[in-house]
C-alpha atoms as a PDB file:
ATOM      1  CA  UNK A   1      -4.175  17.655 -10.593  1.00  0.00           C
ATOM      2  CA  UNK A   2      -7.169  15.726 -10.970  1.00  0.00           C
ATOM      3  CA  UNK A   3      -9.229  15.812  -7.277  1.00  0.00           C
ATOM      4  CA  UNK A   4     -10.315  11.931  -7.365  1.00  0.00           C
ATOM      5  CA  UNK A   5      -6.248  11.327  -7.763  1.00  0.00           C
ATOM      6  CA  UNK A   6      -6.066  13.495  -4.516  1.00  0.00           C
ATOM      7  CA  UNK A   7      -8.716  11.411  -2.902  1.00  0.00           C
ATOM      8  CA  UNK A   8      -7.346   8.194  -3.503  1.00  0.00           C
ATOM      9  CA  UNK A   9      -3.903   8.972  -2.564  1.00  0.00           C
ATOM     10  CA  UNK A  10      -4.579  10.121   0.758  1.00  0.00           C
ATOM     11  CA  UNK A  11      -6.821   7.331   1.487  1.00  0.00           C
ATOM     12  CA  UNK A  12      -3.467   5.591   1.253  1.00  0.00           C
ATOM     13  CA  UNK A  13      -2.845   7.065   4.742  1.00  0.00           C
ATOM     14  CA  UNK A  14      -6.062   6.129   6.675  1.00  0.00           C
ATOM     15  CA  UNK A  15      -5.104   5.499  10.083  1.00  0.00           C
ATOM     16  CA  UNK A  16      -2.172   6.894   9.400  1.00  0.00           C
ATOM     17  CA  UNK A  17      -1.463   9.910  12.548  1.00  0.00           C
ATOM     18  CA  UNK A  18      -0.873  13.578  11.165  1.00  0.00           C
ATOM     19  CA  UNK A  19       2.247  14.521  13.791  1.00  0.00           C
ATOM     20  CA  UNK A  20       3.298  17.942  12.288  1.00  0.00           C
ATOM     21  CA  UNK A  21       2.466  20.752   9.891  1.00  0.00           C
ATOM     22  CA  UNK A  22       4.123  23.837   8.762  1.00  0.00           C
ATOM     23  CA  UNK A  23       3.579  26.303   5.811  1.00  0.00           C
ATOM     24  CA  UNK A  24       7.010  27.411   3.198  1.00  0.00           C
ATOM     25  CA  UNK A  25       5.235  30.375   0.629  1.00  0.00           C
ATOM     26  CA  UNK A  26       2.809  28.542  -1.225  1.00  0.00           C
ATOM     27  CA  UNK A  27       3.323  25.348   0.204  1.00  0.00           C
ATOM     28  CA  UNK A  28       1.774  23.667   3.275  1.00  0.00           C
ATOM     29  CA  UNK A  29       4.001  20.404   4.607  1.00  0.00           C
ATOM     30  CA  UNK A  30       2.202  17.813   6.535  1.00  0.00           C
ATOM     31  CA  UNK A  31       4.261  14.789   8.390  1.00  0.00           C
ATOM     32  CA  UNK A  32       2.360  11.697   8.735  1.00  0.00           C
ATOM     33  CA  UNK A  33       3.384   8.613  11.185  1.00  0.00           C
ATOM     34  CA  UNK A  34       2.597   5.321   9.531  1.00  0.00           C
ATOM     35  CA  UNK A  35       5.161   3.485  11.498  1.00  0.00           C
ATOM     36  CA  UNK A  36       2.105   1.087  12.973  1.00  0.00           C
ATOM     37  CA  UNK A  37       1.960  -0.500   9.426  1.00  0.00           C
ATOM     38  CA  UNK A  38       6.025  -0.801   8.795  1.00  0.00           C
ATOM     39  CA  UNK A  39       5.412  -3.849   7.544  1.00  0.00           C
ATOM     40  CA  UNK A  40       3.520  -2.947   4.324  1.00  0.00           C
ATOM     41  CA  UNK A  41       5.797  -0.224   3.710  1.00  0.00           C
ATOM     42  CA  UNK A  42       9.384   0.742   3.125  1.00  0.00           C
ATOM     43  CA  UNK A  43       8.740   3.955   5.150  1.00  0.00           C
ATOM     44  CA  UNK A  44       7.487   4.714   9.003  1.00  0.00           C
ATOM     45  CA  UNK A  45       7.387   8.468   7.716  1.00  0.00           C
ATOM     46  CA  UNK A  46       5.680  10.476   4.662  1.00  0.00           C
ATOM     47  CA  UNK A  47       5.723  14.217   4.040  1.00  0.00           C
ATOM     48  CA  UNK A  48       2.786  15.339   1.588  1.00  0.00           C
ATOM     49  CA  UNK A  49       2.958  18.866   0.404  1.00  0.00           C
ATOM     50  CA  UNK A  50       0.111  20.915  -0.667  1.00  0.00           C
ATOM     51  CA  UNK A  51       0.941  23.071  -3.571  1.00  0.00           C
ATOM     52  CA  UNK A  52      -1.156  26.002  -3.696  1.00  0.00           C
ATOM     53  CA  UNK A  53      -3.284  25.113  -1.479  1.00  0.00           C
ATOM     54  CA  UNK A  54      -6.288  27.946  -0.821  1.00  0.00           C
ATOM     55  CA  UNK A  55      -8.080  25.743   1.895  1.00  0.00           C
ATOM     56  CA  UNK A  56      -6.910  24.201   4.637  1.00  0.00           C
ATOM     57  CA  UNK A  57      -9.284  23.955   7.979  1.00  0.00           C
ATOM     58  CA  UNK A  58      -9.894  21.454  10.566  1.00  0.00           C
ATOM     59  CA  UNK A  59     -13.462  21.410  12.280  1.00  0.00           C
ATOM     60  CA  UNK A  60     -13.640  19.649  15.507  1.00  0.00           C
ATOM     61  CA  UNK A  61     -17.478  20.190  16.810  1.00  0.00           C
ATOM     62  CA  UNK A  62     -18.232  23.875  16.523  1.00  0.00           C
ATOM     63  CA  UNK A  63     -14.726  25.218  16.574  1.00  0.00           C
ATOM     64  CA  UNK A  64     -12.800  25.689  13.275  1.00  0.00           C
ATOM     65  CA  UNK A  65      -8.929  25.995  13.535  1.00  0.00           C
ATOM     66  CA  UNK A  66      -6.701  27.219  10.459  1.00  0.00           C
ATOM     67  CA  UNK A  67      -4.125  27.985  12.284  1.00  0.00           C
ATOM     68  CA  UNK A  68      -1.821  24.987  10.505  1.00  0.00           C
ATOM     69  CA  UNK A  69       0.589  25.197  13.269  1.00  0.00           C
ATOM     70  CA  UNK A  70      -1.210  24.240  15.475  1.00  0.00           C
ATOM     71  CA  UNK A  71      -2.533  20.895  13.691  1.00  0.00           C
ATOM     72  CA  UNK A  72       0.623  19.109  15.474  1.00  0.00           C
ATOM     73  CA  UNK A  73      -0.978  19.811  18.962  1.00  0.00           C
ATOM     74  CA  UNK A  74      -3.985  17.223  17.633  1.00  0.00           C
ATOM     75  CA  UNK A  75      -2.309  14.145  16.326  1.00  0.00           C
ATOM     76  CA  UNK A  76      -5.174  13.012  14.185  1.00  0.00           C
ATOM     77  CA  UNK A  77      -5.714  10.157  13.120  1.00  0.00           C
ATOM     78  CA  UNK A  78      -6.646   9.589   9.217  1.00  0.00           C
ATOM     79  CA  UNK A  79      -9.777   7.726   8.788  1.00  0.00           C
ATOM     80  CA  UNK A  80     -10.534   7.964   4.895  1.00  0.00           C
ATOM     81  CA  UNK A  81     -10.755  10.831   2.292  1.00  0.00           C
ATOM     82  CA  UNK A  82     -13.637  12.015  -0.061  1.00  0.00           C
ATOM     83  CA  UNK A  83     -14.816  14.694  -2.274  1.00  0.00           C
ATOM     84  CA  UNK A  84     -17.366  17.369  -1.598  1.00  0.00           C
ATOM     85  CA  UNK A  85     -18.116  20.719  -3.823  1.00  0.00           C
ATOM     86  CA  UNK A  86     -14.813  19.480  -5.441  1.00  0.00           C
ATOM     87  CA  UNK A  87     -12.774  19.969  -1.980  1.00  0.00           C
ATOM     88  CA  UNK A  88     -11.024  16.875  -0.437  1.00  0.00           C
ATOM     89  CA  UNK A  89     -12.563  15.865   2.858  1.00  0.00           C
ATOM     90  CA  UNK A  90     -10.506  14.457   5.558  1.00  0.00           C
ATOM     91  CA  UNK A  91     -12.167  12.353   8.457  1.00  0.00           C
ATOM     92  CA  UNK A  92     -10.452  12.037  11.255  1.00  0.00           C
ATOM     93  CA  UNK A  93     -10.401  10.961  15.096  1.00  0.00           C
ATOM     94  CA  UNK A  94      -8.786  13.265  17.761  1.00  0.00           C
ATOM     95  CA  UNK A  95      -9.227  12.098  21.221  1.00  0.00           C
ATOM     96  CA  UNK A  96     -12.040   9.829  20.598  1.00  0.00           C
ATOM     97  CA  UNK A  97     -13.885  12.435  18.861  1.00  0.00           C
ATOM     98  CA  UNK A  98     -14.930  12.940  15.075  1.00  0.00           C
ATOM     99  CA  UNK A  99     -13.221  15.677  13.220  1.00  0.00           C
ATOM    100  CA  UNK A 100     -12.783  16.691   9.739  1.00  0.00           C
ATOM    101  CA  UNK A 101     -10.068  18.423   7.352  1.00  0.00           C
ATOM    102  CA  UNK A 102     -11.109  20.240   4.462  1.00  0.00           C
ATOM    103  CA  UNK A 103      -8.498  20.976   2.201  1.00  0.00           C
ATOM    104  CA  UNK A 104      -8.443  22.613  -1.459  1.00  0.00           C
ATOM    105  CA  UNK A 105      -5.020  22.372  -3.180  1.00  0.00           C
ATOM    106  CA  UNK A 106      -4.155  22.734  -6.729  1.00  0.00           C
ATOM    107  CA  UNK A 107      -1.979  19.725  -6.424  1.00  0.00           C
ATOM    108  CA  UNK A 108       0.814  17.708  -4.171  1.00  0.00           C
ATOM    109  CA  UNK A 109       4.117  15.863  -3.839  1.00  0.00           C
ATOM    110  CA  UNK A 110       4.592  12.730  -1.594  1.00  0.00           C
ATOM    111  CA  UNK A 111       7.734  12.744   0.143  1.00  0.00           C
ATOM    112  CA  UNK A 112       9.379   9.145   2.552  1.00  0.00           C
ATOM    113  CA  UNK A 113      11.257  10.021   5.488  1.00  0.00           C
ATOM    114  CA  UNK A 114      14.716   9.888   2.902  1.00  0.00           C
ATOM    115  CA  UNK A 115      12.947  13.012   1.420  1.00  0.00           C
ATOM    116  CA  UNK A 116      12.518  10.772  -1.831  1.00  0.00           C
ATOM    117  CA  UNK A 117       9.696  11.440  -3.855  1.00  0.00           C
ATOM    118  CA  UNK A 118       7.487   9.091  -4.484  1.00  0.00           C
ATOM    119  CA  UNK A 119       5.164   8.071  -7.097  1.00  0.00           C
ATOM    120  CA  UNK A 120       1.492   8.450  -7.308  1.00  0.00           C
ATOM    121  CA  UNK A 121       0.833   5.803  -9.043  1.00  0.00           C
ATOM    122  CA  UNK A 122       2.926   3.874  -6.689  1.00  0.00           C
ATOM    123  CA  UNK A 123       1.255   4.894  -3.556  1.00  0.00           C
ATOM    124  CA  UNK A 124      -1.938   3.881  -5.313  1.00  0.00           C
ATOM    125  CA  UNK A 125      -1.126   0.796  -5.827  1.00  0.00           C
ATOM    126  CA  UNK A 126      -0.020  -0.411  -2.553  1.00  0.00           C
ATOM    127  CA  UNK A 127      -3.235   1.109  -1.099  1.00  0.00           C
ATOM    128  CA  UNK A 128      -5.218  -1.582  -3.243  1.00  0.00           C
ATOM    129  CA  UNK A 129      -2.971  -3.865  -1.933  1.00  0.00           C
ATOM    130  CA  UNK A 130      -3.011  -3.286   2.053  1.00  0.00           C
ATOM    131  CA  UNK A 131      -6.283  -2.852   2.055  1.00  0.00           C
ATOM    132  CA  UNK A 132      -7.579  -6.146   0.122  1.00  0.00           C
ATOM    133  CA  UNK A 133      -8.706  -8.839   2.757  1.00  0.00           C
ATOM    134  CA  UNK A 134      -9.230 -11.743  -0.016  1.00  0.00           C
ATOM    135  CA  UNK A 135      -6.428 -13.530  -1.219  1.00  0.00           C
ATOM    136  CA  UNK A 136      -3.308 -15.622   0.032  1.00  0.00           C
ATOM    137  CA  UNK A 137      -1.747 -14.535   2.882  1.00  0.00           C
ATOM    138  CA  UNK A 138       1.917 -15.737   3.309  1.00  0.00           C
ATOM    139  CA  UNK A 139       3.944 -16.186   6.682  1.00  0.00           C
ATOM    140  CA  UNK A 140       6.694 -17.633   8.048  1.00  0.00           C
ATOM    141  CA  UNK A 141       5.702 -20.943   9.561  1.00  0.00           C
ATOM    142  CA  UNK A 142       6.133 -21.286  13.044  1.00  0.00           C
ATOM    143  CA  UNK A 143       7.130 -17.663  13.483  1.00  0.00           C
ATOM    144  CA  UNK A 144       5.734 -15.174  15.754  1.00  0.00           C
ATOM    145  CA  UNK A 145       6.807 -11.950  14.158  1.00  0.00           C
ATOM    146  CA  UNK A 146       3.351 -12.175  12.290  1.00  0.00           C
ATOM    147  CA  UNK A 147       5.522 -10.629   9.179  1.00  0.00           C
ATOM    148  CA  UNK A 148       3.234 -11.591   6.174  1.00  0.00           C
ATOM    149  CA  UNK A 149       2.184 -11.158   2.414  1.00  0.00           C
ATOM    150  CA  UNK A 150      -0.860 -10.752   0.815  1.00  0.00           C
ATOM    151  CA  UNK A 151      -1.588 -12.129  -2.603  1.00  0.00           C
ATOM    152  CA  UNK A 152      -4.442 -10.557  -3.276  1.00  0.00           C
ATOM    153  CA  UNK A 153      -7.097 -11.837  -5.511  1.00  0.00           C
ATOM    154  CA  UNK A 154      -7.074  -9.649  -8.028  1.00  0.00           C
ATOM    155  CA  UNK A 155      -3.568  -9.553  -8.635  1.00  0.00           C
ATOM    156  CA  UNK A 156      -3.765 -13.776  -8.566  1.00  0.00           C
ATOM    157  CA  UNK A 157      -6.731 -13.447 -11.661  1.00  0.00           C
ATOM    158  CA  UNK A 158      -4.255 -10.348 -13.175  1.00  0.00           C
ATOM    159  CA  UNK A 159      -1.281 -12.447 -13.383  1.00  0.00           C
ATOM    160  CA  UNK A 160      -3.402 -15.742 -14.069  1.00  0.00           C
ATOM    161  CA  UNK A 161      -5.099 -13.954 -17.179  1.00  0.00           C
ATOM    162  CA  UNK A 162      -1.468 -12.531 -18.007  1.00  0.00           C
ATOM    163  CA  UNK A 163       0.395 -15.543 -18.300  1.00  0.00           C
ATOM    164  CA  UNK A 164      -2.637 -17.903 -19.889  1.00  0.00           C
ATOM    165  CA  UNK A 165      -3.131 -20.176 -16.799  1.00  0.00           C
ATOM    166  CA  UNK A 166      -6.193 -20.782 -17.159  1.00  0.00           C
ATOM    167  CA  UNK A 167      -6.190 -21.617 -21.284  1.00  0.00           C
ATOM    168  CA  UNK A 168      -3.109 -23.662 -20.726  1.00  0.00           C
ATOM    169  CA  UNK A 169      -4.628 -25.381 -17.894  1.00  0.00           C
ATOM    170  CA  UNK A 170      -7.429 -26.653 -19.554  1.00  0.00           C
ATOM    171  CA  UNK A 171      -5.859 -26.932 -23.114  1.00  0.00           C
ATOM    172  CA  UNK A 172      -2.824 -28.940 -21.710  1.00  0.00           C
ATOM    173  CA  UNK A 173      -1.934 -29.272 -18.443  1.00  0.00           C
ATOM    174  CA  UNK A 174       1.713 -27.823 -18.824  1.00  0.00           C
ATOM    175  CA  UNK A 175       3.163 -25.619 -16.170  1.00  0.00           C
ATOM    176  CA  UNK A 176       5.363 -22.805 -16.773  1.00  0.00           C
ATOM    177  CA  UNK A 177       7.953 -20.730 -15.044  1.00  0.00           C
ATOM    178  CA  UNK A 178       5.250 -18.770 -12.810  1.00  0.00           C
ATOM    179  CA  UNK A 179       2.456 -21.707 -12.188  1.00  0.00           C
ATOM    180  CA  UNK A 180       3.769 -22.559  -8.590  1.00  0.00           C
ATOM    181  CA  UNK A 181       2.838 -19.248  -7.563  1.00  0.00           C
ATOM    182  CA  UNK A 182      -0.445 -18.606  -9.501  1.00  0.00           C
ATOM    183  CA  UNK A 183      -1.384 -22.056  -9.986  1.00  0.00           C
ATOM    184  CA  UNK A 184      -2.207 -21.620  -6.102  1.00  0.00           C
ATOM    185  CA  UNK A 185      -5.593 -22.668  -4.976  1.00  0.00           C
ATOM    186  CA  UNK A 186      -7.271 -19.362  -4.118  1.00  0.00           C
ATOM    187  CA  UNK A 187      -9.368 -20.526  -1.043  1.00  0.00           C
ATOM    188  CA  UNK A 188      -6.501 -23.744   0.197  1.00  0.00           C
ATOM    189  CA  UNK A 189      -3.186 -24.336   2.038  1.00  0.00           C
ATOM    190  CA  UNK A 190      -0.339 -25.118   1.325  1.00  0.00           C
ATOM    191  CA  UNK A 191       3.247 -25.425   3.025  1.00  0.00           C
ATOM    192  CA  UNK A 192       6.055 -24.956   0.783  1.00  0.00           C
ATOM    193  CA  UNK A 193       9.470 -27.230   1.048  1.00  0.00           C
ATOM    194  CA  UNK A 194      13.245 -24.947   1.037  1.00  0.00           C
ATOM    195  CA  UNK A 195      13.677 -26.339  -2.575  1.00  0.00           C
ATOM    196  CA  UNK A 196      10.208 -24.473  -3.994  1.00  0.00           C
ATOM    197  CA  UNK A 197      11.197 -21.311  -1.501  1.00  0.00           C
ATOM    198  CA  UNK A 198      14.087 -21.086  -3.448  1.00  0.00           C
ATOM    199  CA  UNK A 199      11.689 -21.465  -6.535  1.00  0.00           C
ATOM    200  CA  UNK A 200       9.711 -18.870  -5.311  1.00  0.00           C
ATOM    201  CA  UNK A 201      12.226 -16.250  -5.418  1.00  0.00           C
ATOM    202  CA  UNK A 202      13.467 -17.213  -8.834  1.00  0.00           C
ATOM    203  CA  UNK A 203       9.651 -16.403  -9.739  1.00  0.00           C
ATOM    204  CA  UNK A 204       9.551 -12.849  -7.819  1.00  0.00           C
ATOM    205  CA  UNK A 205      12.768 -11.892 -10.008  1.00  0.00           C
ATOM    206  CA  UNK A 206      11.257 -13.126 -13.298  1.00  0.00           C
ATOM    207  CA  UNK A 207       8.007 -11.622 -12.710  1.00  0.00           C
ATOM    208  CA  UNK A 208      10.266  -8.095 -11.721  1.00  0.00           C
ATOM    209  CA  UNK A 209      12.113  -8.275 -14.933  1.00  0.00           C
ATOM    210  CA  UNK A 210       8.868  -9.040 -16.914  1.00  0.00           C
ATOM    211  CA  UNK A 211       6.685  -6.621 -15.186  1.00  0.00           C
ATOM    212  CA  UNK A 212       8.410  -3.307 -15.790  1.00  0.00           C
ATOM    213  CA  UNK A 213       6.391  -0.511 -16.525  1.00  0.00           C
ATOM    214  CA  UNK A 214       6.188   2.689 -14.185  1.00  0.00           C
ATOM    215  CA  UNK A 215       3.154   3.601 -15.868  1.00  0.00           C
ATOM    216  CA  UNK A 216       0.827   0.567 -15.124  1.00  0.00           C
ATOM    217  CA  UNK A 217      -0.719   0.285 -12.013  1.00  0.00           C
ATOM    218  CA  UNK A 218      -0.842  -3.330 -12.201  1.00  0.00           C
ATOM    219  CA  UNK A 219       2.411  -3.906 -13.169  1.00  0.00           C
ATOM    220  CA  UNK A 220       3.031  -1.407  -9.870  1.00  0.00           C
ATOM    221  CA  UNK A 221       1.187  -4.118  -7.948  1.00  0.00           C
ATOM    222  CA  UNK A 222       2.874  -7.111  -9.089  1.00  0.00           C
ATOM    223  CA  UNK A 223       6.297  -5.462  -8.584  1.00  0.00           C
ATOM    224  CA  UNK A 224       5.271  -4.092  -5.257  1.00  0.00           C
ATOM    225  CA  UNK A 225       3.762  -7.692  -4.113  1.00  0.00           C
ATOM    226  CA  UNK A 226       7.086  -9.800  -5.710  1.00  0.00           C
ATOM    227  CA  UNK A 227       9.479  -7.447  -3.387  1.00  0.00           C
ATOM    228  CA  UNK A 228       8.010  -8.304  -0.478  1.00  0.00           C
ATOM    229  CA  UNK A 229       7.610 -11.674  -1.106  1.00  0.00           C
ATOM    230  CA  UNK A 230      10.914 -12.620  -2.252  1.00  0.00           C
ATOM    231  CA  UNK A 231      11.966 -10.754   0.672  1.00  0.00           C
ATOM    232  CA  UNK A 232       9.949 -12.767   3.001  1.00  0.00           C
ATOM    233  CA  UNK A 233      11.364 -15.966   1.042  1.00  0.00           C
ATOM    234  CA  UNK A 234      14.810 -14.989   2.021  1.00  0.00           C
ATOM    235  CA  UNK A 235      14.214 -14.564   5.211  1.00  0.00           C
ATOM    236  CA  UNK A 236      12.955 -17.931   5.545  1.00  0.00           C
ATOM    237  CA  UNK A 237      15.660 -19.442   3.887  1.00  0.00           C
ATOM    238  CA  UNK A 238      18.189 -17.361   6.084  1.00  0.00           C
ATOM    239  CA  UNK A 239      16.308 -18.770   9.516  1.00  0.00           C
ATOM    240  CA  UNK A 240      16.030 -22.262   8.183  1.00  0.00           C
ATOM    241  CA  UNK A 241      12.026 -21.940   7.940  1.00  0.00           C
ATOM    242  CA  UNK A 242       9.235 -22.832   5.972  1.00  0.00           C
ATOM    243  CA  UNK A 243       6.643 -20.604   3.947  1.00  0.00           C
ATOM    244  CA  UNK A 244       3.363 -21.428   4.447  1.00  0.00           C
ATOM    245  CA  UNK A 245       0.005 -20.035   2.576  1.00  0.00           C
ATOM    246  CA  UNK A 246      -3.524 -19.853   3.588  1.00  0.00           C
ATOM    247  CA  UNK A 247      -6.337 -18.717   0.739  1.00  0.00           C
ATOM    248  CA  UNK A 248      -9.465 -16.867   2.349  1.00  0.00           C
END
């Protein structure tokens, strides 16, 4: 399994808390809480196991512990993932203080707390997603859940360049099926009525049916992103509220 796909994936879990660890044979199981984040996610709880795994140490100042037992005792918290002499490097923060896991493992599963397995490629994806901080956020007006949606900016340009928006924009001025979503202005406001909520939703099914593939990362995005959107649409519509969208 290629290392940089190892990297990347666990970034997926930064500040994510490591809460347990055991080793099965050749395996080494690791439960991480992400339950401060719920709202991204359709798990609290993931289980990553390291598959042959020939290295797995935590260093916390001068003392090294590979004892993975004891890991638990810890509860560190994730704070991003690299590479070094072709080992995965974990930073982390116990107690206020810096520590790091180095682990070297042919390859791993990812696991949610239904002990489904999830997809790489998936995981991937909603990292980009999470961690974007330029697009179109989406709330519930006049709610103070703070549940929200971010249309990031790269999936706006994906799906604009997709569906032609911008040729058909200049060429003619005709909407389509899609436009009330990516015909958004990336950096305005806007407050949408029940009757385009309801609009809304018929676009998050379309753009589900349309954007299929398992295989595509970007097609991962866009179904990931229309989910949670036409989920947040329904909710409005169920509590008699508004949508409402600020660019940044």
């Amino acid at each position: 399994m290629n290392k940089k796909i190892q990297k990347d994936v666990l970034n997926f879990f930064n500040s994510g808390k490591i809460i347990d660890a055991s080793v099965n044979e050749n395996c080494i199981k690791i439960i991480i809480d992400m339950s401060e984040f719920k709202q991204y996610y359709d798990t609290s709880y993931f289980r990553i196991e390291l598959i042959n795994c020939n290295e797995f140490v935590l260093n916390i100042k001068t003392e090294s512990i590979k004892d993975i037992k004891k890991l638990k005792e810890y509860n560190a918290e994730i704070q991003g993932s690299g590479l070094k002499n072709n080992k995965l490097i974990v930073n982390c923060i116990i107690n206020k203080n810096r520590a790091t896991l180095i682990i070297d493992t042919e390859s791993f599963k990812v696991y949610d707390k239904f002990n489904r397995e999830l997809s790489l490629l998936k995981l991937l994806s909603l990292y980009e997603l999470s961690s974007s901080s330029e697009g179109i956020d989406f709330f519930i007006k006049d709610d103070d859940s703070n549940k929200h949606i971010k249309f990031t900016e790269e999936l706006h340009e994906y799906l604009c360049k997709s569906e032609n928006y911008w040729r058909r924009y200049k060429e003619n001025g005709l909407k389509e099926k899609f436009d009330l979503l990516i015909g958004l202005d990336q950096y305005g406001d806007k407050v949408f009525s029940t009757l385009e909520i309801k609009q809304l939703i018929t676009i998050c099914d379309g753009l589900l049916k349309k954007y299929d593939s398992e295989n595509n990362k970007d097609e991962q995005k866009v179904r990931y992103f229309s989910k949670k959107f036409k989920r947040l649409c329904e909710e409005a519509i169920k509590r008699n509220k508004l949508i409402e969208a600020f660019g940044d």
